[in-house]
C-alpha atoms as a PDB file:
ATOM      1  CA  UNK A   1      48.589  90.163 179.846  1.00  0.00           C
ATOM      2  CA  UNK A   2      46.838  87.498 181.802  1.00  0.00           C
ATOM      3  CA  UNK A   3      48.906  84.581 183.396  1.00  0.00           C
ATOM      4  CA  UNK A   4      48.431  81.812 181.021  1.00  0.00           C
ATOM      5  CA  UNK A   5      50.148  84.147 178.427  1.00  0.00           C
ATOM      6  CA  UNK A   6      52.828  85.781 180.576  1.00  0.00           C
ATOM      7  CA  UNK A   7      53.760  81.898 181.285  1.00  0.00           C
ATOM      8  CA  UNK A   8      53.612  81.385 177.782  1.00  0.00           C
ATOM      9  CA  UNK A   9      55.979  84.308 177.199  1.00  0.00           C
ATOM     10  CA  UNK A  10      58.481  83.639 180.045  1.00  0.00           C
ATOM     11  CA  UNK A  11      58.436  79.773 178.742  1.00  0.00           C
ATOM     12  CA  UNK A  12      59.614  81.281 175.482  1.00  0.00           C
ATOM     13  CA  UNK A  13      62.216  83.679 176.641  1.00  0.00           C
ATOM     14  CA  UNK A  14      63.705  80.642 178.594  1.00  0.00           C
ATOM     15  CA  UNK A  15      63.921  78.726 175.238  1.00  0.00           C
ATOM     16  CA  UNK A  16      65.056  81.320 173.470  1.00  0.00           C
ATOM     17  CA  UNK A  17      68.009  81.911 175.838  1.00  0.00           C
ATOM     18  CA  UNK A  18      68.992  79.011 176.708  1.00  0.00           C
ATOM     19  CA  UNK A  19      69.343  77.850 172.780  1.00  0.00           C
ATOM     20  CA  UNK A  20      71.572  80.842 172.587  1.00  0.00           C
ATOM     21  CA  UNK A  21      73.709  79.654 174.748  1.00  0.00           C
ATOM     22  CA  UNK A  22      74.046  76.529 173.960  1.00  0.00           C
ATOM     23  CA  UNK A  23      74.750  78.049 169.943  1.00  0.00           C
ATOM     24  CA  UNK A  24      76.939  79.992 171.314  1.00  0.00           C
ATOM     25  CA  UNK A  25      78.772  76.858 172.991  1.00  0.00           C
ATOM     26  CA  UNK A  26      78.788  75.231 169.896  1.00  0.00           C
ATOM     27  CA  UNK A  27      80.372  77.847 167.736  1.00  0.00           C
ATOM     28  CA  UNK A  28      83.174  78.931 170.498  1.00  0.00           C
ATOM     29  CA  UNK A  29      83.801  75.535 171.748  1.00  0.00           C
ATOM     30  CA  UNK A  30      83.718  73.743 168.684  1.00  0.00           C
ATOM     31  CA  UNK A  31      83.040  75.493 164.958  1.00  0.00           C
ATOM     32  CA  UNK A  32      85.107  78.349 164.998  1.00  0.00           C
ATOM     33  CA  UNK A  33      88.250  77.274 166.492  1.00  0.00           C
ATOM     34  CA  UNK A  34      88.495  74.392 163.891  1.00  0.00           C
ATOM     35  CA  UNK A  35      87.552  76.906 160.656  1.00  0.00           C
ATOM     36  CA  UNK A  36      84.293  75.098 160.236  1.00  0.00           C
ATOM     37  CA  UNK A  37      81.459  77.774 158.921  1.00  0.00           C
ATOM     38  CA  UNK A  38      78.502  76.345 159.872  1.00  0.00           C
ATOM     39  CA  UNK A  39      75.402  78.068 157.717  1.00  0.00           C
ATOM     40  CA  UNK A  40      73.953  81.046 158.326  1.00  0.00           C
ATOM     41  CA  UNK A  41      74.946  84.549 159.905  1.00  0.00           C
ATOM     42  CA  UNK A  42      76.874  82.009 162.302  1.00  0.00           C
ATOM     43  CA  UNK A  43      79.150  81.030 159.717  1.00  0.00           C
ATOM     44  CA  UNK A  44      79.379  84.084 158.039  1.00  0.00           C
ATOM     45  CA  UNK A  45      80.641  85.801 161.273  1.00  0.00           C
ATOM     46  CA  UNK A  46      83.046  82.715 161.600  1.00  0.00           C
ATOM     47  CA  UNK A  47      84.543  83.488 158.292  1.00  0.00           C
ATOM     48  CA  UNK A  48      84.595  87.046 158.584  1.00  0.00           C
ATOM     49  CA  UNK A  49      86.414  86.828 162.021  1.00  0.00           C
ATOM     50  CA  UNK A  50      89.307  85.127 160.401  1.00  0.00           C
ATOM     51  CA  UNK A  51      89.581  87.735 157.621  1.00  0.00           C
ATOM     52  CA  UNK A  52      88.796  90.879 159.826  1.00  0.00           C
ATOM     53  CA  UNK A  53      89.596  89.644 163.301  1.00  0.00           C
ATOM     54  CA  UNK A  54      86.867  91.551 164.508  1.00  0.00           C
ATOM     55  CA  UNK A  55      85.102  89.360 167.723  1.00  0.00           C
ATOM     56  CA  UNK A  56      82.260  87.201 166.175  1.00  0.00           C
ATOM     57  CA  UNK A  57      79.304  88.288 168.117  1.00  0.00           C
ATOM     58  CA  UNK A  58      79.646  92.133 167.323  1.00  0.00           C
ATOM     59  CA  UNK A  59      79.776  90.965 163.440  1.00  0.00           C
ATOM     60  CA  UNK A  60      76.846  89.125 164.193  1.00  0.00           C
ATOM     61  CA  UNK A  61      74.798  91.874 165.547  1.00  0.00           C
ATOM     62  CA  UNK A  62      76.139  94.310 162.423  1.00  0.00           C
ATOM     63  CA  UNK A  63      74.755  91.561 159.747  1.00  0.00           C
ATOM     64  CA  UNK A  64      71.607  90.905 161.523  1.00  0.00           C
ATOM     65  CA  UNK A  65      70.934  94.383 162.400  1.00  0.00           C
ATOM     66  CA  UNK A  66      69.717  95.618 159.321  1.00  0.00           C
ATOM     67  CA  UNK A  67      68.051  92.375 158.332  1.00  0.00           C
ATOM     68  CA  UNK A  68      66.142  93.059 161.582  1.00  0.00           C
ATOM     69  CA  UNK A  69      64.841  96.313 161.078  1.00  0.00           C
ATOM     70  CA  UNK A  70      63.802  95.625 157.403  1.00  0.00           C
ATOM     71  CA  UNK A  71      61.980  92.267 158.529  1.00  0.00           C
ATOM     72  CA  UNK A  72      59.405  93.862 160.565  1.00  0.00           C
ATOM     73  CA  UNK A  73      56.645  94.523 158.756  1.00  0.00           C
ATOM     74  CA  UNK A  74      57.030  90.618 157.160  1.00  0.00           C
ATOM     75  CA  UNK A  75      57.519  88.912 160.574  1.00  0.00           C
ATOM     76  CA  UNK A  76      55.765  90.689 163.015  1.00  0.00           C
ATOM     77  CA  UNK A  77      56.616  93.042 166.021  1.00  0.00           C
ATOM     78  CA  UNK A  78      56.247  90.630 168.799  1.00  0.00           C
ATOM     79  CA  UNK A  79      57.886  87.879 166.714  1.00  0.00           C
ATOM     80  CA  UNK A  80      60.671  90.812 165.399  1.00  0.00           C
ATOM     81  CA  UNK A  81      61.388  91.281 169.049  1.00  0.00           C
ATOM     82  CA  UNK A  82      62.056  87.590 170.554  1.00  0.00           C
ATOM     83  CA  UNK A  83      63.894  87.367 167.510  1.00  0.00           C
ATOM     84  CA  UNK A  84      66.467  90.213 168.270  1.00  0.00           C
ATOM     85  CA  UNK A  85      66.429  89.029 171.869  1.00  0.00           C
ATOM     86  CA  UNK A  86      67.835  85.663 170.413  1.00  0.00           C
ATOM     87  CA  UNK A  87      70.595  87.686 168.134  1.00  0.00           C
ATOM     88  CA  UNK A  88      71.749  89.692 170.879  1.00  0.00           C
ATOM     89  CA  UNK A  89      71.853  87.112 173.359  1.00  0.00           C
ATOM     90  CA  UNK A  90      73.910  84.774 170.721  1.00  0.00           C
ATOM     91  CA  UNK A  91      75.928  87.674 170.445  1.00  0.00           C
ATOM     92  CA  UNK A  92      77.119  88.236 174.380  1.00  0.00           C
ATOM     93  CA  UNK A  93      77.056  84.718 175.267  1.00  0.00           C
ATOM     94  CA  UNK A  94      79.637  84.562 172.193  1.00  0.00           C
ATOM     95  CA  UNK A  95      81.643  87.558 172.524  1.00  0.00           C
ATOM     96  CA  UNK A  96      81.439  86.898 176.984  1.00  0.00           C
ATOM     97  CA  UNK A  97      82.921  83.156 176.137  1.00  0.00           C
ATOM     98  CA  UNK A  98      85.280  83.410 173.224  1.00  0.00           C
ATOM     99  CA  UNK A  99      86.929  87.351 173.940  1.00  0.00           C
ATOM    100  CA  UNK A 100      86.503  87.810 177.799  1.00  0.00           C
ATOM    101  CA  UNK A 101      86.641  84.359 179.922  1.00  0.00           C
ATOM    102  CA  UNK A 102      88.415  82.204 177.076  1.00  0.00           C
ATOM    103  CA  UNK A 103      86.527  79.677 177.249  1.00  0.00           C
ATOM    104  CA  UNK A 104      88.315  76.170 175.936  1.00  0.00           C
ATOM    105  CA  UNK A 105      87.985  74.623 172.982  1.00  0.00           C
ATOM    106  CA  UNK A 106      86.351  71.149 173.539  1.00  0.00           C
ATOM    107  CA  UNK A 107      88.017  69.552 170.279  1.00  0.00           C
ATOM    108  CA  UNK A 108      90.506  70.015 167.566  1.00  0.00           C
ATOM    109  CA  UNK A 109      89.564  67.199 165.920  1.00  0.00           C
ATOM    110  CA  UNK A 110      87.739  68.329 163.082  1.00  0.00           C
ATOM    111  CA  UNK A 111      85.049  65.116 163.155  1.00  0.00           C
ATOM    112  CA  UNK A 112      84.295  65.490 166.700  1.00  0.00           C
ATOM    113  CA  UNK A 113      83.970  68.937 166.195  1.00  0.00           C
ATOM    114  CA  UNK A 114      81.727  68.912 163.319  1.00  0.00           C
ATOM    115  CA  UNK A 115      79.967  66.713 164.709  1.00  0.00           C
ATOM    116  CA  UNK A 116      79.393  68.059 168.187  1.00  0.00           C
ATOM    117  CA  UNK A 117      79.789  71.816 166.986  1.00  0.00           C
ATOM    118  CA  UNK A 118      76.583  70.953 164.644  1.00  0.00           C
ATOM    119  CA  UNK A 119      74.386  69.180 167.429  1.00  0.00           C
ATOM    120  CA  UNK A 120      74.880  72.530 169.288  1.00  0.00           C
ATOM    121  CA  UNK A 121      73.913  74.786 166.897  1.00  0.00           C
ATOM    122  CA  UNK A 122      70.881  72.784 165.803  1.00  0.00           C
ATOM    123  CA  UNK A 123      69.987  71.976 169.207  1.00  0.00           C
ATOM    124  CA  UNK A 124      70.301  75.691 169.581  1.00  0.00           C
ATOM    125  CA  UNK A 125      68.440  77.207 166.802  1.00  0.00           C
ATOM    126  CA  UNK A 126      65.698  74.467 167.897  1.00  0.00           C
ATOM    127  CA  UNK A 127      65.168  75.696 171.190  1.00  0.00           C
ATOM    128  CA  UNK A 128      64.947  79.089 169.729  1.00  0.00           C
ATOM    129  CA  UNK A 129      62.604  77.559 167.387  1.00  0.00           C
ATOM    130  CA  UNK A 130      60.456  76.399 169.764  1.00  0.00           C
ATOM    131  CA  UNK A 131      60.392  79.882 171.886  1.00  0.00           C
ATOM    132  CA  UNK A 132      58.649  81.215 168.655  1.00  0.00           C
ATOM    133  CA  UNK A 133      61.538  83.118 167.384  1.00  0.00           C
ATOM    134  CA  UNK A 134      64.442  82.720 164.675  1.00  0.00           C
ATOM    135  CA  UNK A 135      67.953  82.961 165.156  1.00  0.00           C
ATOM    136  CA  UNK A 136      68.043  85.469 162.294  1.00  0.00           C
ATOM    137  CA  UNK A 137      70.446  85.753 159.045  1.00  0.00           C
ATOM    138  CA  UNK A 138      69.043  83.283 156.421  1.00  0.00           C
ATOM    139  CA  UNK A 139      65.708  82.760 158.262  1.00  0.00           C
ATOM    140  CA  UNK A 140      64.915  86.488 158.202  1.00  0.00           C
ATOM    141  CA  UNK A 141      66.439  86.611 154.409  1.00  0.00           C
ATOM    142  CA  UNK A 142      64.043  83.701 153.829  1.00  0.00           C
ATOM    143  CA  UNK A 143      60.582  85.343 155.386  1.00  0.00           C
ATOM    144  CA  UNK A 144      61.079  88.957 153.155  1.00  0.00           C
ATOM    145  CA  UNK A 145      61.625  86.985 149.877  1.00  0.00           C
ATOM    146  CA  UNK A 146      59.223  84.549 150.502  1.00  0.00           C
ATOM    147  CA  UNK A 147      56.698  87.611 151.228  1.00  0.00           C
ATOM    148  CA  UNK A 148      58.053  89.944 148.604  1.00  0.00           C
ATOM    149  CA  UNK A 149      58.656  87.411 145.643  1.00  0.00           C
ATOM    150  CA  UNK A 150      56.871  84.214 146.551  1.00  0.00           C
ATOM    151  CA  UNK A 151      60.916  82.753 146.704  1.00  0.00           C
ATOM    152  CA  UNK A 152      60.519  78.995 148.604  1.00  0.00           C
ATOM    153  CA  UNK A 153      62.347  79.437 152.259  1.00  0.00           C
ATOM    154  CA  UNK A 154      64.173  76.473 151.790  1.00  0.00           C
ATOM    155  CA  UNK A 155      65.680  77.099 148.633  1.00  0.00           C
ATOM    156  CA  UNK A 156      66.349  80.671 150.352  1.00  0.00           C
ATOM    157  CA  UNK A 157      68.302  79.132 152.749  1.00  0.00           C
ATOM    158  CA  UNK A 158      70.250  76.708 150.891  1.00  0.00           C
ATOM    159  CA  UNK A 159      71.447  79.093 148.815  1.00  0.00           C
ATOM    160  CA  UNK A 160      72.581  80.752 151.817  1.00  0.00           C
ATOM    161  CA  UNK A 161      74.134  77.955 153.612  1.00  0.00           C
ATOM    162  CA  UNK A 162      75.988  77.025 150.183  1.00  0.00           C
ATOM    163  CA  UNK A 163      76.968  80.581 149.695  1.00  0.00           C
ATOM    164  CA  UNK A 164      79.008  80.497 152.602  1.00  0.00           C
ATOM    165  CA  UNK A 165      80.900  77.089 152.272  1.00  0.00           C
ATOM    166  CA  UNK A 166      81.910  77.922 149.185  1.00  0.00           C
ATOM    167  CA  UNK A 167      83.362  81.496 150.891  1.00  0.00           C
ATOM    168  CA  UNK A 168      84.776  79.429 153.920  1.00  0.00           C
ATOM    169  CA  UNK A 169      86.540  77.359 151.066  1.00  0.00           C
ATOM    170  CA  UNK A 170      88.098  80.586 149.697  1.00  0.00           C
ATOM    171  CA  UNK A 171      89.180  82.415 152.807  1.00  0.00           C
ATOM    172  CA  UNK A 172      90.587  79.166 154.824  1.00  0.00           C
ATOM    173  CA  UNK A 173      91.835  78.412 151.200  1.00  0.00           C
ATOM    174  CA  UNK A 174      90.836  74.598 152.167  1.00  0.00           C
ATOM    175  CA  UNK A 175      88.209  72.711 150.263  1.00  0.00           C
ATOM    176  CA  UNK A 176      87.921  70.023 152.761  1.00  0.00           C
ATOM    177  CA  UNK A 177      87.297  72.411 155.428  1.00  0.00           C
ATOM    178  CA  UNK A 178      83.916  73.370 153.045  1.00  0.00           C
ATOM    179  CA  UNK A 179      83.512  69.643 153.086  1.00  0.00           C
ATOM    180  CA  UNK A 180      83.001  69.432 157.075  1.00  0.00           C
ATOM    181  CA  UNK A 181      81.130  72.807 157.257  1.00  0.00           C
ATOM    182  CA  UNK A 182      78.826  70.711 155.144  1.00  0.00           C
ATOM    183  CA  UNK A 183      78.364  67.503 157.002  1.00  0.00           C
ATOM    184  CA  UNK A 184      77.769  70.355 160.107  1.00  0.00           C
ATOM    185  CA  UNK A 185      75.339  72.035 158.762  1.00  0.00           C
ATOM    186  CA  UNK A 186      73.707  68.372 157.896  1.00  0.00           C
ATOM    187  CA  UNK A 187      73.769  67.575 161.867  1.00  0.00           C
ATOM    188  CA  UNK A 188      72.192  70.691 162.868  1.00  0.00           C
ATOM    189  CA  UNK A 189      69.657  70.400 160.315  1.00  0.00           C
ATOM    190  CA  UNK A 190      68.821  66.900 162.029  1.00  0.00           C
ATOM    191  CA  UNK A 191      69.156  68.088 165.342  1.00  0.00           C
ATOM    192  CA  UNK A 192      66.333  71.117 164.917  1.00  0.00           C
ATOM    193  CA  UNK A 193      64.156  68.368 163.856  1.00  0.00           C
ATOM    194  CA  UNK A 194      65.083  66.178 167.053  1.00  0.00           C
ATOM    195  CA  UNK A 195      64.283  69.043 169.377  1.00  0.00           C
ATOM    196  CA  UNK A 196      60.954  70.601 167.634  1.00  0.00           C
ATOM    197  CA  UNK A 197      60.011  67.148 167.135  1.00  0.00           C
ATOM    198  CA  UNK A 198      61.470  64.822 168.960  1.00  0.00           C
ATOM    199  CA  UNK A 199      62.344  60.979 168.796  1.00  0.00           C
ATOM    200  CA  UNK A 200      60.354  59.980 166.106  1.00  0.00           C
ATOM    201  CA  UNK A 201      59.470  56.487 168.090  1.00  0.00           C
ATOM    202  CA  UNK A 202      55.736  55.552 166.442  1.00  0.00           C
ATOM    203  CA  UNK A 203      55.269  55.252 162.678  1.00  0.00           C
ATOM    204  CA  UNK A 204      51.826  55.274 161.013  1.00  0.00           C
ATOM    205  CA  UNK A 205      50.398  52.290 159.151  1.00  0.00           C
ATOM    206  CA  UNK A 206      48.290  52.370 156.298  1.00  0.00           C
ATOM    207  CA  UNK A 207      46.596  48.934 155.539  1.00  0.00           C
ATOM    208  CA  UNK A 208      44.110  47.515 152.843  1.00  0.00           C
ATOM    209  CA  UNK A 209      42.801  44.135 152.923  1.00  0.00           C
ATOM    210  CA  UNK A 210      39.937  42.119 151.394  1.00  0.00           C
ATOM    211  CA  UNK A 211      39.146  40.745 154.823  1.00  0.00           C
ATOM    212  CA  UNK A 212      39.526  44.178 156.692  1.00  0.00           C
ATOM    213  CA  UNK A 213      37.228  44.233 159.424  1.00  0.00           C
ATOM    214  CA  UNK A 214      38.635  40.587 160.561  1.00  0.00           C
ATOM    215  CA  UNK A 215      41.970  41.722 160.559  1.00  0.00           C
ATOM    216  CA  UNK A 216      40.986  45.038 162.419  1.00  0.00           C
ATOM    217  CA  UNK A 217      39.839  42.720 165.191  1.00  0.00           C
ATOM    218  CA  UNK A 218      42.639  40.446 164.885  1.00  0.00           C
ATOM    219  CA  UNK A 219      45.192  43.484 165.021  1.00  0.00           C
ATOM    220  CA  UNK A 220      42.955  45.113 168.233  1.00  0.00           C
ATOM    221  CA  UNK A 221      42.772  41.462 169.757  1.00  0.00           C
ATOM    222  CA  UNK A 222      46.700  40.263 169.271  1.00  0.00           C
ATOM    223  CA  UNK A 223      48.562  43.736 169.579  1.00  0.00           C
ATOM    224  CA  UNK A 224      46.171  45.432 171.840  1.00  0.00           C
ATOM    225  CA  UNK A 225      46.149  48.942 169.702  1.00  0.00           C
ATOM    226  CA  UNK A 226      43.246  50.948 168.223  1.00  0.00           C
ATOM    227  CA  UNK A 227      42.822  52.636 165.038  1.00  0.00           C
ATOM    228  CA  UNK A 228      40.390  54.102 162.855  1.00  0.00           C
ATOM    229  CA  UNK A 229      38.537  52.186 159.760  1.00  0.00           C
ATOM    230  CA  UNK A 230      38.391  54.681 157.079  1.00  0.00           C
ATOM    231  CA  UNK A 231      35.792  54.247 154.252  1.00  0.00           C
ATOM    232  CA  UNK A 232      36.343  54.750 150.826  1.00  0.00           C
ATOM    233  CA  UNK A 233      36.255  53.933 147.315  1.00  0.00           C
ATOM    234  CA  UNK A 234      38.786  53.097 144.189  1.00  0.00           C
ATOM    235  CA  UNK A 235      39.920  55.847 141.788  1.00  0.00           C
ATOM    236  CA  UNK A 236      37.807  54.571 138.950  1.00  0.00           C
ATOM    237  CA  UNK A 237      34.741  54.932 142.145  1.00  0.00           C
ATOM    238  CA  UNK A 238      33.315  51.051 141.179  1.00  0.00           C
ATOM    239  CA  UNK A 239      34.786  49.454 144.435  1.00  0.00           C
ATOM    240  CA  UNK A 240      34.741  50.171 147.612  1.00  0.00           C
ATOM    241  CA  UNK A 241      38.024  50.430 149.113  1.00  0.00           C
ATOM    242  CA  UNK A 242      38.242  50.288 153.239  1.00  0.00           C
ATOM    243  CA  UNK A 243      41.893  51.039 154.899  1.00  0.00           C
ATOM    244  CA  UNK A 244      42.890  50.642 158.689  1.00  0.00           C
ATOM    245  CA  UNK A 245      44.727  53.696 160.128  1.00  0.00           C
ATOM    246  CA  UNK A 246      47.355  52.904 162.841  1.00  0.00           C
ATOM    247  CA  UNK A 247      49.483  54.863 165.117  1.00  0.00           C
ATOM    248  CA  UNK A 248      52.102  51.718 166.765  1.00  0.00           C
ATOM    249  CA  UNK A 249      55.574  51.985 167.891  1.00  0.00           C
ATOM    250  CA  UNK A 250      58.381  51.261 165.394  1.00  0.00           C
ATOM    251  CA  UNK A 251      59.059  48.386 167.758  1.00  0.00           C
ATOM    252  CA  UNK A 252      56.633  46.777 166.664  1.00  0.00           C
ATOM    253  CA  UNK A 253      56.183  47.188 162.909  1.00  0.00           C
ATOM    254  CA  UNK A 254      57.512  43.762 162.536  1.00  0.00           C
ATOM    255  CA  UNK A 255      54.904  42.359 164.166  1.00  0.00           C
ATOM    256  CA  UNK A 256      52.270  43.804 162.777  1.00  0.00           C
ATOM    257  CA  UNK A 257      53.431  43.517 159.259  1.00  0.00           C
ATOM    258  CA  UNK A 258      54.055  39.224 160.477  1.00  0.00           C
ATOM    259  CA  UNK A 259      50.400  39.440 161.991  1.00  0.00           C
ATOM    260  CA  UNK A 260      49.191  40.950 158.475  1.00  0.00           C
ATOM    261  CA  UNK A 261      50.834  38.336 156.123  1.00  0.00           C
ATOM    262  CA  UNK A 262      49.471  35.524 158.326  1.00  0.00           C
ATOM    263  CA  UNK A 263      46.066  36.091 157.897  1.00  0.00           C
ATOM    264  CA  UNK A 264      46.194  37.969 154.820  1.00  0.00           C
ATOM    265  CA  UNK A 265      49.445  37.517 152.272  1.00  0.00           C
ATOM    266  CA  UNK A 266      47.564  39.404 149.539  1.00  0.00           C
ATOM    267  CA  UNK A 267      46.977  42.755 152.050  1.00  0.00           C
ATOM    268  CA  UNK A 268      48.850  46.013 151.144  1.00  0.00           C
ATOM    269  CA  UNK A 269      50.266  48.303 153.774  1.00  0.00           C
ATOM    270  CA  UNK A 270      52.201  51.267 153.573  1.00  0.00           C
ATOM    271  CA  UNK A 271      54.525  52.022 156.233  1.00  0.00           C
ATOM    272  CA  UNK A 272      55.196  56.121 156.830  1.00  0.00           C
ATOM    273  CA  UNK A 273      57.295  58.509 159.412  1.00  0.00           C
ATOM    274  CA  UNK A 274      55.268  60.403 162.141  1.00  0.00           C
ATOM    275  CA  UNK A 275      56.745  63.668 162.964  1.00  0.00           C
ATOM    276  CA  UNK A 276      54.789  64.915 165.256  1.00  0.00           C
ATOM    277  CA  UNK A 277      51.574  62.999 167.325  1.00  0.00           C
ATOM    278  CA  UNK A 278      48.726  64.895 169.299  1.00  0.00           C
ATOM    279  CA  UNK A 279      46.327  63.001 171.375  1.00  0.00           C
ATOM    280  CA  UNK A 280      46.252  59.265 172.966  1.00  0.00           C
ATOM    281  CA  UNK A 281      44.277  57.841 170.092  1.00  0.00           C
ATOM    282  CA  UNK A 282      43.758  57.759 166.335  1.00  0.00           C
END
């Protein structure tokens, strides 16, 4: 292995542990002291604690386990690997925190801890996310069925995520507790996207005008941005149709969409998220 990929590697490991930890902080510090079953194996284990009593990380390794060793040949050896480096980590940060050095619980007030309890674990699975591996349980469930029976991952996981609210409501025999595990689960969904992500500060614009090339210039002179002038025609192919392509700052959106008006009220542009932006210029 040459440097450039053993750096790669170690840069992943770090990831990988370090979201453990801070998953595992979320569900001993704040999930499972308050009843809240986040999705997931995580949840599951939660859940099954209560019933069984058994410590939460060794239930985590028994339901991963055999998800593991079945996943293999869908996922990937070297992905299969980080991947049960993440459970077992997860699982002796866990056990280590909640069974041997008690660590506190930060709040037993069910908001704050859904709240906080989800920004863990999604900050958590993120960083495992980004160290190329999964966290395992529904994402492992997901990747076979996808591969075996063409089954969408998200629905896969939903399914899973519900599956276990609806058990937390049985066990904890409290349906607002389900409610909360939900509005956790939301969080760490939002949270994964924040870290693989992150802040999603510039939107792109989309704009068509009958005067384009002036208002390119006008856009480049007064807001000092570049963008690309994308040629084109209409659906029925008769007219040509031109459209400027922007990268800018939500910041300034107002701006540029008071800028537009102004020199042309009759322009149309179309205003859209960017998740993710590569390179300095579009």
């Amino acid at each position: 292995m040459n440097t450039k990929k053993l750096k790669n590697e170690l840069k992943n490991y770090f990831f990988i542990l370090s979201g453990s930890l801070v998953l595992a902080i979320g569900v001993v510090g704040f999930l499972a002291p308050n009843k809240i079953a986040t999705g997931g194996t995580s949840g599951l284990a939660i859940v099954l604690n209560y019933m069984s009593n058994i410590p939460i990380g060794m239930l985590l390794l028994v339901l991963n386990a055999p998800l593991l060793l079945i996943s293999v040949k869908y996922i990937g050896k070297r992905f299969a690997f980080r991947t049960m480096i993440s459970i077992v980590s997860l699982a002796i940060y866990i056990d280590f925190l909640r069974e041997i050095i008690h660590f506190p619980v930060l709040s037993d007030h069910t908001l704050l801890a859904t709240i906080y309890g989800g920004l863990c674990v999604g900050s958590g699975i993120g960083l495992i996310f980004k160290g190329d591996a999964s966290a395992g349980g529904g994402a492992i469930i997901a990747r076979i069925l996808k591969d075996k029976y063409h089954f969408k991952p998200g629905t896969v996981i939903l399914t899973l995520d519900i599956f276990v609210v609806l058990l937390s409501a049985i066990v904890f025999k409290d349906l607002e507790l389900a409610l909360w595990a939900m509005l956790s689960i939301f969080v760490a969904s939002k949270f994964i996207d924040l870290v693989l992500t992150g802040r999603k500060q510039n939107k792109i614009v989309h704009i068509a005008s009958e005067d384009l090339v002036a208002l390119k210039n006008i856009i480049a002179a007064k807001m000092g941005v570049s963008g690309t002038l994308i040629e084109g025609n209409d659906l029925s192919q008769t007219n040509q149709r031109n459209i400027i392509f922007l990268s800018i700052n939500k910041n300034r959106i107002v701006t540029l969409k008071n800028l537009v008006e102004k020199h042309d009220p009759e322009a149309y542009m179309i205003v859209l998220e960017a998740t993710q932006l590569l390179g300095s210029t579009v």
